[in-house]
PDB file of N, CA and C in Angstrom:
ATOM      1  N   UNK A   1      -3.112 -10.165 -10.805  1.00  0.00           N
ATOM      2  CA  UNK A   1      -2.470  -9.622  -9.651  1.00  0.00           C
ATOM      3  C   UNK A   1      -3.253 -10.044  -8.410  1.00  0.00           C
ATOM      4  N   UNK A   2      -2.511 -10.467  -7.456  1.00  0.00           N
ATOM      5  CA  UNK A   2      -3.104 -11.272  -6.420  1.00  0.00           C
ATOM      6  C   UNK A   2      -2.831 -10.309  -4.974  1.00  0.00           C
ATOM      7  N   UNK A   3      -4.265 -10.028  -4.590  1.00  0.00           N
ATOM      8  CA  UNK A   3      -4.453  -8.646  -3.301  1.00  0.00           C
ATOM      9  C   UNK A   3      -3.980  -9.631  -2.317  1.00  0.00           C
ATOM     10  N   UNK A   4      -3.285  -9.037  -1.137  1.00  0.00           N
ATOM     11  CA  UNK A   4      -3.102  -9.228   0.257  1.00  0.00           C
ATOM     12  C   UNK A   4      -4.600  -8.994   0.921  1.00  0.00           C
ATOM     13  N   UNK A   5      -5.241  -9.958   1.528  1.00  0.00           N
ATOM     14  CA  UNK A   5      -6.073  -9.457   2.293  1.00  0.00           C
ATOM     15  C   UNK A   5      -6.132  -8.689   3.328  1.00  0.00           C
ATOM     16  N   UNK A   6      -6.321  -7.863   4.233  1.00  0.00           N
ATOM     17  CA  UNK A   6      -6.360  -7.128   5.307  1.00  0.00           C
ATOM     18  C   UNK A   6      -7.492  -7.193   6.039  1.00  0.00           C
ATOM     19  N   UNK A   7      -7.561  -7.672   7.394  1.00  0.00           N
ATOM     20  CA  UNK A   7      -8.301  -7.348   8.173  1.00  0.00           C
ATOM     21  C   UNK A   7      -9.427  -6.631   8.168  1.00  0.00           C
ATOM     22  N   UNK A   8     -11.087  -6.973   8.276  1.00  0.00           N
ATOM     23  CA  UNK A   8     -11.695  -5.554   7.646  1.00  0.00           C
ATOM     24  C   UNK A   8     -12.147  -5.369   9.267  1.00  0.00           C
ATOM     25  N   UNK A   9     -12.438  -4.226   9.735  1.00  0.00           N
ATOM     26  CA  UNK A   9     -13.071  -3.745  10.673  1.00  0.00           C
ATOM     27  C   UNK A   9     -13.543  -2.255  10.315  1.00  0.00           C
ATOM     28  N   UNK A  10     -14.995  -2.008  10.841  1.00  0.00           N
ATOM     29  CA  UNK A  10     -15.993  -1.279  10.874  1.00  0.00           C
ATOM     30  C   UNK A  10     -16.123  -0.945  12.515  1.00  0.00           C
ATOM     31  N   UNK A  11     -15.306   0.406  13.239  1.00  0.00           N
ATOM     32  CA  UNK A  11     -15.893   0.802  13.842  1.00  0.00           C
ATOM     33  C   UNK A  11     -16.672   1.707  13.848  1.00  0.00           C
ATOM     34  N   UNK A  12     -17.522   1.761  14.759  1.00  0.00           N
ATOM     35  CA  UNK A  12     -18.568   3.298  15.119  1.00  0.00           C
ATOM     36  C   UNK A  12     -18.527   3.900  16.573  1.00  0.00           C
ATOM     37  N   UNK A  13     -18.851   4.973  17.173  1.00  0.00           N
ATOM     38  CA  UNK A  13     -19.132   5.762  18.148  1.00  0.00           C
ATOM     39  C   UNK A  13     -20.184   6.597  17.999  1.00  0.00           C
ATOM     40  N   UNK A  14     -20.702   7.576  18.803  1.00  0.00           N
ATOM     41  CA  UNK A  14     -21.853   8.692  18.886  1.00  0.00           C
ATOM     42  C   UNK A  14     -20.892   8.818  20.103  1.00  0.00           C
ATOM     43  N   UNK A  15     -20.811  10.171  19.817  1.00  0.00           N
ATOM     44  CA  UNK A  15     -20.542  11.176  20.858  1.00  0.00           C
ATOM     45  C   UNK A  15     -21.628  12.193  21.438  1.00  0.00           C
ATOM     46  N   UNK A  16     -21.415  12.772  22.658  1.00  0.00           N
ATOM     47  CA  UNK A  16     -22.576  13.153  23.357  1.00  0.00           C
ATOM     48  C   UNK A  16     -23.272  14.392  22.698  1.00  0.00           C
ATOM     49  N   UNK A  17     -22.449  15.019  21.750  1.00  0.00           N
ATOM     50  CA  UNK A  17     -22.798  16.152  20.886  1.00  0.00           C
ATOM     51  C   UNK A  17     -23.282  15.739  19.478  1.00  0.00           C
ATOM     52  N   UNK A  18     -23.896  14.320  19.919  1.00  0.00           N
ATOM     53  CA  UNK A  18     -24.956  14.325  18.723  1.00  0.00           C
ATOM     54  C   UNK A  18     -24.168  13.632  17.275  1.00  0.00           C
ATOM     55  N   UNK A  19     -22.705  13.966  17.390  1.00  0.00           N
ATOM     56  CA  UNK A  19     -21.848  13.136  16.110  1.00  0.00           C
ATOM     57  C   UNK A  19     -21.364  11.533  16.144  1.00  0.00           C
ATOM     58  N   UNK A  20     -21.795  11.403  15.071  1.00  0.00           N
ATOM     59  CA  UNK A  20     -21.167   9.972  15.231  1.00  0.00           C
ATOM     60  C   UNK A  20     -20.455   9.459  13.966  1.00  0.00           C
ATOM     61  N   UNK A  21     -19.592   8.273  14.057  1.00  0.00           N
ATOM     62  CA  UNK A  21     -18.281   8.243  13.300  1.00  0.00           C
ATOM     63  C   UNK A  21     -18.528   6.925  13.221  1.00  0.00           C
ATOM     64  N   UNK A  22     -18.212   6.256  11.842  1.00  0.00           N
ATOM     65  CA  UNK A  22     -17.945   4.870  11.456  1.00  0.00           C
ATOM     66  C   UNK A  22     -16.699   4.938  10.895  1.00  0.00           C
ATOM     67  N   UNK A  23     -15.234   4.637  11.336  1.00  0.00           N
ATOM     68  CA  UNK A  23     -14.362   3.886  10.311  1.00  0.00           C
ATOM     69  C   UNK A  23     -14.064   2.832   9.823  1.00  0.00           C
ATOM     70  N   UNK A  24     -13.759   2.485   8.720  1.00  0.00           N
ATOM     71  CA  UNK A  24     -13.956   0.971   8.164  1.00  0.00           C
ATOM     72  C   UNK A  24     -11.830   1.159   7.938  1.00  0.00           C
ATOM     73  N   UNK A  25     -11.908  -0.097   7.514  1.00  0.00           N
ATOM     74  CA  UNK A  25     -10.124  -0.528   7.442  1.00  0.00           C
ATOM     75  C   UNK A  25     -10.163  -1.905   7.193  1.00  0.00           C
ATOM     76  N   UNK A  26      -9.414  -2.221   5.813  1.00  0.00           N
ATOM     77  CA  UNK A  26      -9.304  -2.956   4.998  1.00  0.00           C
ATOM     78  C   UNK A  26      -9.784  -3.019   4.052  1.00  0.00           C
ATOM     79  N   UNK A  27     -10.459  -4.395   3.309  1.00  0.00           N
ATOM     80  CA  UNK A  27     -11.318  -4.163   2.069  1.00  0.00           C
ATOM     81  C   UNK A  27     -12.482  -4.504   2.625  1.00  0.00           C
ATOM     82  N   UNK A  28     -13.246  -3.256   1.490  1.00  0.00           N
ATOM     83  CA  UNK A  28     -14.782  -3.723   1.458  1.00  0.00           C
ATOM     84  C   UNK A  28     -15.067  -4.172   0.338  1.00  0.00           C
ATOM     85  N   UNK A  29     -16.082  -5.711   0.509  1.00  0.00           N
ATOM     86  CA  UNK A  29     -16.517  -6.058  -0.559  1.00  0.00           C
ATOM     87  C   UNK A  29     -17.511  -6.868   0.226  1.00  0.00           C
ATOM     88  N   UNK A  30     -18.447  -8.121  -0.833  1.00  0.00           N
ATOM     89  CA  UNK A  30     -19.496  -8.708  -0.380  1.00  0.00           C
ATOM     90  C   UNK A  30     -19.579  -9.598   0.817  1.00  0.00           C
ATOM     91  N   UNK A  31     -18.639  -9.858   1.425  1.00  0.00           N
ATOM     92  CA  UNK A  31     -18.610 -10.335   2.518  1.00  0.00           C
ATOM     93  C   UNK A  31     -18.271  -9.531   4.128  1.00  0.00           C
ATOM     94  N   UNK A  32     -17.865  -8.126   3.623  1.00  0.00           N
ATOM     95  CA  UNK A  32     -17.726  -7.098   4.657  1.00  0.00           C
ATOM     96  C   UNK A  32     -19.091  -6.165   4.860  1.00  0.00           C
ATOM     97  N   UNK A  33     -19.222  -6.093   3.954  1.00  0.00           N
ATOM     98  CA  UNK A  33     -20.480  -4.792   3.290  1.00  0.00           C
ATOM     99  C   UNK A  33     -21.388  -4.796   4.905  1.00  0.00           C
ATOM    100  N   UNK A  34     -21.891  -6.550   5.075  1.00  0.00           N
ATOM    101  CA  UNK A  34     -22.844  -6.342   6.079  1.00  0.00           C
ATOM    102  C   UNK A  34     -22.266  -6.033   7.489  1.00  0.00           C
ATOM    103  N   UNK A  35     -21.028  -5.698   8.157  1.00  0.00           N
ATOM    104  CA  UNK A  35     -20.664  -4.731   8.977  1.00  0.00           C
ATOM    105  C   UNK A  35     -21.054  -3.744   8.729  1.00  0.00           C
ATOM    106  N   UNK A  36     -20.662  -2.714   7.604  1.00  0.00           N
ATOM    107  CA  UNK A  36     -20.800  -1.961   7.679  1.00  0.00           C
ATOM    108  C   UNK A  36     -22.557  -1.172   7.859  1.00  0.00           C
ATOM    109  N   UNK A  37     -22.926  -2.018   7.395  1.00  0.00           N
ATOM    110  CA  UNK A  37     -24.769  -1.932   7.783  1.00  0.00           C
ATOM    111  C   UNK A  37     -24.931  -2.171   9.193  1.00  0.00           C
ATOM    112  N   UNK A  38     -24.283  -2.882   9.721  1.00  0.00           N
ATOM    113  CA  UNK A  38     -24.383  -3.106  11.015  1.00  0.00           C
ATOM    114  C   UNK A  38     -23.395  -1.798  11.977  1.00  0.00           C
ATOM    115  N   UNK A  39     -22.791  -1.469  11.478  1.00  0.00           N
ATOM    116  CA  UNK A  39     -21.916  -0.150  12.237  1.00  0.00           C
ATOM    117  C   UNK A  39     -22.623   1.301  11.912  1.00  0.00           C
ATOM    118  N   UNK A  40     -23.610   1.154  10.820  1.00  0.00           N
ATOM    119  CA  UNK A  40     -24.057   2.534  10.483  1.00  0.00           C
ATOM    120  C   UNK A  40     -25.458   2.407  11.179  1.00  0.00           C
ATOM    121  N   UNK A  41     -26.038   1.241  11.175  1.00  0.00           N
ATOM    122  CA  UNK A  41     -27.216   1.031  12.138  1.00  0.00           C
ATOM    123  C   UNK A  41     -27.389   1.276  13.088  1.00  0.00           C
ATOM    124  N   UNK A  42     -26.019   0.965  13.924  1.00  0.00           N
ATOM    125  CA  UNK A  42     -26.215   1.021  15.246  1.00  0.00           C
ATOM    126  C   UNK A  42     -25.508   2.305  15.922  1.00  0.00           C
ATOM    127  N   UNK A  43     -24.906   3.051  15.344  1.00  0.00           N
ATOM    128  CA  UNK A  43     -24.961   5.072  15.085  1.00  0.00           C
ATOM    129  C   UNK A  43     -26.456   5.509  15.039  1.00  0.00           C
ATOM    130  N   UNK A  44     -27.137   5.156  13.588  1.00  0.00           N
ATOM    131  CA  UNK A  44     -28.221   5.723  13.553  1.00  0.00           C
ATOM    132  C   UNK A  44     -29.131   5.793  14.598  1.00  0.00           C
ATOM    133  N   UNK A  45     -29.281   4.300  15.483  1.00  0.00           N
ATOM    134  CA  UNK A  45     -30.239   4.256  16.245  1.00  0.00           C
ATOM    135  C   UNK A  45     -30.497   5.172  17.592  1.00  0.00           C
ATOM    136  N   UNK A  46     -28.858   5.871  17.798  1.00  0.00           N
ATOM    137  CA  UNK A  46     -28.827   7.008  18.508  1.00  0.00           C
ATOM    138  C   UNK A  46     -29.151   8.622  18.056  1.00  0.00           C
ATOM    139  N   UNK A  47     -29.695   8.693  16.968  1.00  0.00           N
ATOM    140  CA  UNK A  47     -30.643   9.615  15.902  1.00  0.00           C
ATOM    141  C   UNK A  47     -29.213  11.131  16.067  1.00  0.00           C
ATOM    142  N   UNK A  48     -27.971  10.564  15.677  1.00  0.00           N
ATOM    143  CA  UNK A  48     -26.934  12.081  15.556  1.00  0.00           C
ATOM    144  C   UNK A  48     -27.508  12.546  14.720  1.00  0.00           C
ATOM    145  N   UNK A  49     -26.701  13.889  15.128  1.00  0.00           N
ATOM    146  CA  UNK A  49     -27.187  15.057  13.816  1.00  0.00           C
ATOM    147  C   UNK A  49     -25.965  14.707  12.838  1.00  0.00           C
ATOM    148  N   UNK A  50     -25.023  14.195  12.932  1.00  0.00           N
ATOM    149  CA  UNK A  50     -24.364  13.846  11.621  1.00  0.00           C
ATOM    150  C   UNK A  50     -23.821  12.434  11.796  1.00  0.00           C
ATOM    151  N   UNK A  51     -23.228  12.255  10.617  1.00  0.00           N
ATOM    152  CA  UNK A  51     -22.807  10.604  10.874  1.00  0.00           C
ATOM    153  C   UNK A  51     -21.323  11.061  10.016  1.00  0.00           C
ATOM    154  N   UNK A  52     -19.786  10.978  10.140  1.00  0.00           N
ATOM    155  CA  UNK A  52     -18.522  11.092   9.893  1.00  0.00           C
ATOM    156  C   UNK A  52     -18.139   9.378   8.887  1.00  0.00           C
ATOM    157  N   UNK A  53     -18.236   9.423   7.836  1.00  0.00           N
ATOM    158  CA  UNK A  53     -17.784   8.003   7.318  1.00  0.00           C
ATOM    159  C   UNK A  53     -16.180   8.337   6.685  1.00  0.00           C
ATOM    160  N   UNK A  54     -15.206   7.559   8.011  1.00  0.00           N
ATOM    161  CA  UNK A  54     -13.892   7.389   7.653  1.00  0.00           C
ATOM    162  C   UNK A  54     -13.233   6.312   6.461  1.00  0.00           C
ATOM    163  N   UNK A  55     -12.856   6.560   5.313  1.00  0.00           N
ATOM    164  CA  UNK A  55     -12.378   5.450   4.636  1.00  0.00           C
ATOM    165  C   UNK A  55     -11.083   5.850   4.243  1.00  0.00           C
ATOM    166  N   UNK A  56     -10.323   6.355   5.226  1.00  0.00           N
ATOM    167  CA  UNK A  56      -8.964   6.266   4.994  1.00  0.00           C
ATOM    168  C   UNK A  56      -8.311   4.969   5.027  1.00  0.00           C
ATOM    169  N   UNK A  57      -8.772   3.843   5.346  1.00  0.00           N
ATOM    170  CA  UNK A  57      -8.189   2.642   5.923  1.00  0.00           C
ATOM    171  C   UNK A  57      -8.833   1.451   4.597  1.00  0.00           C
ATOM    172  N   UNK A  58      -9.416   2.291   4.013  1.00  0.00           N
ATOM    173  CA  UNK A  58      -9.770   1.216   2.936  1.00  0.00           C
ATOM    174  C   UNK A  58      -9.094   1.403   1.515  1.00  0.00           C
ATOM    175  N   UNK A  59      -8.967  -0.198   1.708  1.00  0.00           N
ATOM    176  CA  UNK A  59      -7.283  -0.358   0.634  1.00  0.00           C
ATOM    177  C   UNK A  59      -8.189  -0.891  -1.020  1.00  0.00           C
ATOM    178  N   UNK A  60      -9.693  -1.471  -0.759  1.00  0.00           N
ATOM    179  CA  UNK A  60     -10.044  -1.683  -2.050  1.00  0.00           C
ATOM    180  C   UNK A  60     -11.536  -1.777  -1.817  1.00  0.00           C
ATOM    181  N   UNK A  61     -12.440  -1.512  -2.525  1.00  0.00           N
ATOM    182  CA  UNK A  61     -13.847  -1.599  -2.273  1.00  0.00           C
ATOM    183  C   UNK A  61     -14.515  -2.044  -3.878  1.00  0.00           C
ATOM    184  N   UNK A  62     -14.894  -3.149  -4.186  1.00  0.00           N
ATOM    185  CA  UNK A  62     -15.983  -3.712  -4.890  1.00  0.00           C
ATOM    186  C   UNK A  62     -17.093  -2.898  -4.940  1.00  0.00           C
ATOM    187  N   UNK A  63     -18.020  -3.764  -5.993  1.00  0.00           N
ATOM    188  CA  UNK A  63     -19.191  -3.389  -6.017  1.00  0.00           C
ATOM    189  C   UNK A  63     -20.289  -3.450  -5.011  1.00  0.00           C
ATOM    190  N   UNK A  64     -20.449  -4.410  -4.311  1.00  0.00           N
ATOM    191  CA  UNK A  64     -20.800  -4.528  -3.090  1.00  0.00           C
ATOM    192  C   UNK A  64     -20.782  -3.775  -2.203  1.00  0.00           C
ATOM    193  N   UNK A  65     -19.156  -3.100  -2.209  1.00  0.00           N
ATOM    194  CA  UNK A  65     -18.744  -2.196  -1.031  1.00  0.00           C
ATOM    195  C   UNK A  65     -19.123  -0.910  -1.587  1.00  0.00           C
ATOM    196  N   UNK A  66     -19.550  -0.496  -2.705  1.00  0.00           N
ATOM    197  CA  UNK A  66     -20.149   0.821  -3.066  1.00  0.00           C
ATOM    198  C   UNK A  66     -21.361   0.702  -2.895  1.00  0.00           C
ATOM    199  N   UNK A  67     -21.941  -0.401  -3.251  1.00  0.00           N
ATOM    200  CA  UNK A  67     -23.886  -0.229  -2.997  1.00  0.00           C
ATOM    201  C   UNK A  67     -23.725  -0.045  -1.409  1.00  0.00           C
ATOM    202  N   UNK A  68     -23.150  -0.270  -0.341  1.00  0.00           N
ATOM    203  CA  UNK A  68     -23.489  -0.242   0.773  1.00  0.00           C
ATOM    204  C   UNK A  68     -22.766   1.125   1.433  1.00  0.00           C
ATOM    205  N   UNK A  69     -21.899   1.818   0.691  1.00  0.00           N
ATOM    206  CA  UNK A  69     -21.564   3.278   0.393  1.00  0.00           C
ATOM    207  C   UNK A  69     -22.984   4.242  -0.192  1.00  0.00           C
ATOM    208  N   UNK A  70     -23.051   3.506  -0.796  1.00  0.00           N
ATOM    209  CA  UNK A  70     -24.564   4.533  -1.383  1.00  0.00           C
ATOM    210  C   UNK A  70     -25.867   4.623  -0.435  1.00  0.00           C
ATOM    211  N   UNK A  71     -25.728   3.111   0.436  1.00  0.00           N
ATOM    212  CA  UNK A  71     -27.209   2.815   0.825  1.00  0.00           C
ATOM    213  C   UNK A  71     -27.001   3.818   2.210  1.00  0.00           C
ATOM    214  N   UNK A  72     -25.501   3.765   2.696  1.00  0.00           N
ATOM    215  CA  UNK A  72     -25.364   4.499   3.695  1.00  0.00           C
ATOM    216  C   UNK A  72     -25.485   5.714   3.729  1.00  0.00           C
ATOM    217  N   UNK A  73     -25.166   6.087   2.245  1.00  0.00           N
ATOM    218  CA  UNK A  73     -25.516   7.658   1.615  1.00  0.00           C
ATOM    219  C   UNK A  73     -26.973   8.589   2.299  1.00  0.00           C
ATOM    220  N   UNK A  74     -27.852   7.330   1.922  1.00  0.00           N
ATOM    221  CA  UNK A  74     -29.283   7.385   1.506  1.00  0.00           C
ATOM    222  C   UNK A  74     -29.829   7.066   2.939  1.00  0.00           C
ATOM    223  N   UNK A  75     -29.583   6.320   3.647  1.00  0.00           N
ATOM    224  CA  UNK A  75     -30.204   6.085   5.466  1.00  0.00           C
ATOM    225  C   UNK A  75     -30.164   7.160   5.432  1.00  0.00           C
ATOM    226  N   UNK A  76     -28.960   7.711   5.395  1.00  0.00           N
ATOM    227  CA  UNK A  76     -28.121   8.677   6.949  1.00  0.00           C
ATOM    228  C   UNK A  76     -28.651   9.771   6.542  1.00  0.00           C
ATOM    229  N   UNK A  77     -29.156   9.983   5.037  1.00  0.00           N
ATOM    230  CA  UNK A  77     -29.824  11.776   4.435  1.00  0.00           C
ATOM    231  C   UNK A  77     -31.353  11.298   5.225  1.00  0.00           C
ATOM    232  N   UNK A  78     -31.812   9.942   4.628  1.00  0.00           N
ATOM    233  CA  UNK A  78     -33.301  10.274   4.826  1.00  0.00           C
ATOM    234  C   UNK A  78     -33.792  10.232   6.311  1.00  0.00           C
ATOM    235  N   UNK A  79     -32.579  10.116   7.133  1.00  0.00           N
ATOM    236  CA  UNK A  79     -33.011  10.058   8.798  1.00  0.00           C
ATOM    237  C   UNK A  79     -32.639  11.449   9.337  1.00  0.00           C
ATOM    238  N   UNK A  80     -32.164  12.914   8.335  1.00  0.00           N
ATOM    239  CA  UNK A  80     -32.188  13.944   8.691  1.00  0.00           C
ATOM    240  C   UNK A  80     -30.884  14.438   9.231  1.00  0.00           C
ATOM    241  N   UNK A  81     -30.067  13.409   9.457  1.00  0.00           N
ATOM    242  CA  UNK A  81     -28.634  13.679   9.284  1.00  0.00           C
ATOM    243  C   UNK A  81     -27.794  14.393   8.331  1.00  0.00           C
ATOM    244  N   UNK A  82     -26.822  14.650   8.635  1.00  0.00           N
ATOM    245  CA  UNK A  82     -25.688  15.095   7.729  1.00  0.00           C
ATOM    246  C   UNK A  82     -24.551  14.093   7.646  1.00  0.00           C
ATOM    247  N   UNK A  83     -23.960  14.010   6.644  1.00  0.00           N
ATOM    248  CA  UNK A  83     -23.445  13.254   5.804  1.00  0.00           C
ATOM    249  C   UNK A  83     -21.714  13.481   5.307  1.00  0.00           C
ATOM    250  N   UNK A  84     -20.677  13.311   6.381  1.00  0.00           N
ATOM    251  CA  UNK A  84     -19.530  13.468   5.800  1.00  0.00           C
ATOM    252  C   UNK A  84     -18.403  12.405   5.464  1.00  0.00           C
ATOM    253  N   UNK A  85     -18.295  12.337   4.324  1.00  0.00           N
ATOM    254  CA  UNK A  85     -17.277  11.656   3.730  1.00  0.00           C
ATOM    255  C   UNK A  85     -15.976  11.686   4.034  1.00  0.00           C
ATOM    256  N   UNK A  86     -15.067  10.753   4.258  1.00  0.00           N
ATOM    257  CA  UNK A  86     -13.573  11.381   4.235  1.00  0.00           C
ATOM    258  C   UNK A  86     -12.936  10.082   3.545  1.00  0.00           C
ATOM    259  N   UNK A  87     -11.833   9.977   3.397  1.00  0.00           N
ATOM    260  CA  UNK A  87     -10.416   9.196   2.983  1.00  0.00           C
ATOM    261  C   UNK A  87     -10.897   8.115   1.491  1.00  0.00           C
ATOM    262  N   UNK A  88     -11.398   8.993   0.356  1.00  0.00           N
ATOM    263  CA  UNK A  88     -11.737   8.034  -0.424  1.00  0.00           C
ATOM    264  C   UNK A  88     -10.518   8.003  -1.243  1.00  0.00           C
ATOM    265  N   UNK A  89     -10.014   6.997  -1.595  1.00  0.00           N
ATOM    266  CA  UNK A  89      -8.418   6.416  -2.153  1.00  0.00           C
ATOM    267  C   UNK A  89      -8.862   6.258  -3.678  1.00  0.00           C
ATOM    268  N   UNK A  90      -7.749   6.286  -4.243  1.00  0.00           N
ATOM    269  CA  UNK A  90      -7.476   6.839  -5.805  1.00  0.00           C
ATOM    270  C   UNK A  90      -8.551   5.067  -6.210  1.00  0.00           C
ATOM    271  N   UNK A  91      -8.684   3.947  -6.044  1.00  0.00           N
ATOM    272  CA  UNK A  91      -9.164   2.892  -6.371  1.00  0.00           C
ATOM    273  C   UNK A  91     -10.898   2.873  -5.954  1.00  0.00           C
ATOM    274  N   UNK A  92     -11.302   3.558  -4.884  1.00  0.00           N
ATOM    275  CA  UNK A  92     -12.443   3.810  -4.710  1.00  0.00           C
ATOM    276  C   UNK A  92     -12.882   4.893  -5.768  1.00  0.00           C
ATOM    277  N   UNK A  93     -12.263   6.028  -5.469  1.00  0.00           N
ATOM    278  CA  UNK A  93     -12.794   7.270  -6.145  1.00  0.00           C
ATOM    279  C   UNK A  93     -12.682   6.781  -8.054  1.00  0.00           C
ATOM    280  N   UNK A  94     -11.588   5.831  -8.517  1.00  0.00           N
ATOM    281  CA  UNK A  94     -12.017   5.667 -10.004  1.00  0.00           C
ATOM    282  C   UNK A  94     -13.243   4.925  -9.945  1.00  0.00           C
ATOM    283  N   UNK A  95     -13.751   3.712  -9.183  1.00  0.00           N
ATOM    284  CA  UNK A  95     -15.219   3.030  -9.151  1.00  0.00           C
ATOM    285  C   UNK A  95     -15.922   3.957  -9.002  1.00  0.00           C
ATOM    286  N   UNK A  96     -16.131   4.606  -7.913  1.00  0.00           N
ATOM    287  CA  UNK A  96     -17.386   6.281  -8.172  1.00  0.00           C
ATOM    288  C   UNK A  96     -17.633   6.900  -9.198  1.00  0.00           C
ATOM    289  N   UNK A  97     -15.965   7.100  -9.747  1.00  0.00           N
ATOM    290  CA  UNK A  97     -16.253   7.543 -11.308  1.00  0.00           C
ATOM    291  C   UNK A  97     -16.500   6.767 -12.671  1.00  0.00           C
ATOM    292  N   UNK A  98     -16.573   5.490 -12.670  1.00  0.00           N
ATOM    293  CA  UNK A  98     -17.179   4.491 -13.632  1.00  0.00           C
ATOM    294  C   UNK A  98     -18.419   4.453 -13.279  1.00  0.00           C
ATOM    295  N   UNK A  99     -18.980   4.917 -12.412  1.00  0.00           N
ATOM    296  CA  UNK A  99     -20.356   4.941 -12.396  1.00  0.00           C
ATOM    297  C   UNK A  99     -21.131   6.205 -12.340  1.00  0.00           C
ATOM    298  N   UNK A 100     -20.475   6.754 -12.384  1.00  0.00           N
ATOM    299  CA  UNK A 100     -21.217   8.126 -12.854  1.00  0.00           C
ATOM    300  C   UNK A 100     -21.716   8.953 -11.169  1.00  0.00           C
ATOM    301  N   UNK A 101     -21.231   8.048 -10.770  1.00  0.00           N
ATOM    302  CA  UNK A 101     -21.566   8.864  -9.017  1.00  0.00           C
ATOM    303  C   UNK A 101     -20.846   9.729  -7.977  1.00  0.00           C
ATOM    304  N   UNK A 102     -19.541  10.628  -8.692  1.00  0.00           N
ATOM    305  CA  UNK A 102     -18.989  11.202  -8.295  1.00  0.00           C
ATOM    306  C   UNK A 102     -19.501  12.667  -7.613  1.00  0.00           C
ATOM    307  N   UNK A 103     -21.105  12.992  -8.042  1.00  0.00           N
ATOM    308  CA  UNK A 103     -21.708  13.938  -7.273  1.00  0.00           C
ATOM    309  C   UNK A 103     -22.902  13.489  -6.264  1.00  0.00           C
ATOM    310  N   UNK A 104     -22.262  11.794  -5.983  1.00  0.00           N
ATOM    311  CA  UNK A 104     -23.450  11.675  -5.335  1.00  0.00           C
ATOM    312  C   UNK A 104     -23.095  10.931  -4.311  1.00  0.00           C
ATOM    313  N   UNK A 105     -21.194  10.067  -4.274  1.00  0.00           N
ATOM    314  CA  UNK A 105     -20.694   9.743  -3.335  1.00  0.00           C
ATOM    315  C   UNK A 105     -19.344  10.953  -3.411  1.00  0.00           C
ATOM    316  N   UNK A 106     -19.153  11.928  -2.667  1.00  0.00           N
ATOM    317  CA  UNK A 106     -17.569  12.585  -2.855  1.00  0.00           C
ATOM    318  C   UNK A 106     -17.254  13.110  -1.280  1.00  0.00           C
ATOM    319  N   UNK A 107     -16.061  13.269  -1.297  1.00  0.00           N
ATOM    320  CA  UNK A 107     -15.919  13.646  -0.072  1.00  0.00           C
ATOM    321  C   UNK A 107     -16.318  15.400   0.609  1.00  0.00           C
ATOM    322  N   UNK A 108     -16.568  14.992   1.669  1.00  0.00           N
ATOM    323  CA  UNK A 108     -17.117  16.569   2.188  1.00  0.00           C
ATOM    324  C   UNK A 108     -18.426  16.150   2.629  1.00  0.00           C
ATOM    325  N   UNK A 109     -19.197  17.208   3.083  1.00  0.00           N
ATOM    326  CA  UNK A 109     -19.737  17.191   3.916  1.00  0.00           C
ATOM    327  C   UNK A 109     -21.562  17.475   3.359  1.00  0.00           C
ATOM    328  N   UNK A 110     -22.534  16.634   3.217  1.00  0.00           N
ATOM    329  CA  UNK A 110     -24.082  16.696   2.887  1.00  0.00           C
ATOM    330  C   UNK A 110     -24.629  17.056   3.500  1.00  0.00           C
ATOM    331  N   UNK A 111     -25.629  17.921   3.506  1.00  0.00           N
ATOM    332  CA  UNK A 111     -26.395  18.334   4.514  1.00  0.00           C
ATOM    333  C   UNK A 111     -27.797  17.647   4.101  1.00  0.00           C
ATOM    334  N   UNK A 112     -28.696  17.671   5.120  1.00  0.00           N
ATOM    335  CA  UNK A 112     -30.012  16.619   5.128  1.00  0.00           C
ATOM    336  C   UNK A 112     -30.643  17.847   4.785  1.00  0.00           C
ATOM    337  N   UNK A 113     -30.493  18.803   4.617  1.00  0.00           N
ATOM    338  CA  UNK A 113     -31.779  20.288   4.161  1.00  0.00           C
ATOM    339  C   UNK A 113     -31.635  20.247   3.425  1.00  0.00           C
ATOM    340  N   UNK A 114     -29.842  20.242   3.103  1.00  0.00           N
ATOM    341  CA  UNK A 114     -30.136  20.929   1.448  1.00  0.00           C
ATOM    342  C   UNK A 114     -30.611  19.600   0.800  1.00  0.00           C
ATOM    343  N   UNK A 115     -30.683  18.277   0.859  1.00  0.00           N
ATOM    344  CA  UNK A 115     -31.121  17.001  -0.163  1.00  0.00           C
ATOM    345  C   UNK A 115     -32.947  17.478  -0.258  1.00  0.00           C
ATOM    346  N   UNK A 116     -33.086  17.678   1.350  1.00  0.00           N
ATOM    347  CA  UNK A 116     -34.669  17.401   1.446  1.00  0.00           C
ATOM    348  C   UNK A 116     -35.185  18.934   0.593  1.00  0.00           C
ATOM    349  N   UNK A 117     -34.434  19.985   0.304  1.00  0.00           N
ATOM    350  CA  UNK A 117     -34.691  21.123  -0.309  1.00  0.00           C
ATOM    351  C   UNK A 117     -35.207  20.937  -2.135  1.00  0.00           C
ATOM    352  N   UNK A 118     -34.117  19.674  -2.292  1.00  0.00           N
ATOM    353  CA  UNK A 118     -34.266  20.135  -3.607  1.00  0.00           C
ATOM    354  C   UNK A 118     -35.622  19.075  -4.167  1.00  0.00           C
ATOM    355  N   UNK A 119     -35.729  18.177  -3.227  1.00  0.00           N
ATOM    356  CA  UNK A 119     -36.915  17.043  -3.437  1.00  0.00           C
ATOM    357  C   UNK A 119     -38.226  17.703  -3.219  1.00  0.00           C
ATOM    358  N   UNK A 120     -37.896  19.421  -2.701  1.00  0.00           N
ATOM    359  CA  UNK A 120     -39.490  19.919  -2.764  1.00  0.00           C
ATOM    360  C   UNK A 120     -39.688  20.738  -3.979  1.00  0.00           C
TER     361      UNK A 120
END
């Protein structure tokens, strides 16, 4: 079965209340992934208290596009942020669940206390 490609774009913002938002749209895979490092980077560097990751717009995500789901996981907790997920699609969410990471990528909302709580 042969995918339509789609356009990928990775935007971001920080708003003045400290939130900031990346949506991605299209597919993620190994040749997108490094936007999205580059859209969550350049959020972080304005140190929000949360970071909003939109993936309503993503139509298919690889392996690639989950390690850089995870890595974004893992910045955005260990820089003291909070961590909310949204729009993960029935093709993402079965890859989360072939890997056993459905309590560690899901949608809703992480808090940076409670991660750094349980690591003490």
């Amino acid at each position: 079965m042969m995918r339509h490609a789609t356009a990928f774009v990775a935007s971001h913002a920080v708003t003045r209340a400290g939130d900031a938002r990346v949506t991605l749209t299209g597919e993620l895979d190994h040749t997108t992934a490094p936007q999205v490092r580059e859209a969550v980077a350049a959020c972080m560097a304005e140190r929000p208290k949360s970071l909003r990751l939109d993936l309503n717009g993503v139509g298919f995500c690889d392996c690639s596009g989950l390690s850089v789901l995870l890595e974004t996981r893992l910045s955005v907790l260990l820089a003291g942020a909070d961590l909310v997920v949204a729009g993960i699609g029935a093709q993402l969410a079965r890859l989360i669940s072939l890997i056993g990471a459905g309590d560690i990528l899901a949608e809703g909302r992480v808090s940076a206390d409670s991660i750094l709580a349980r690591s003490e």
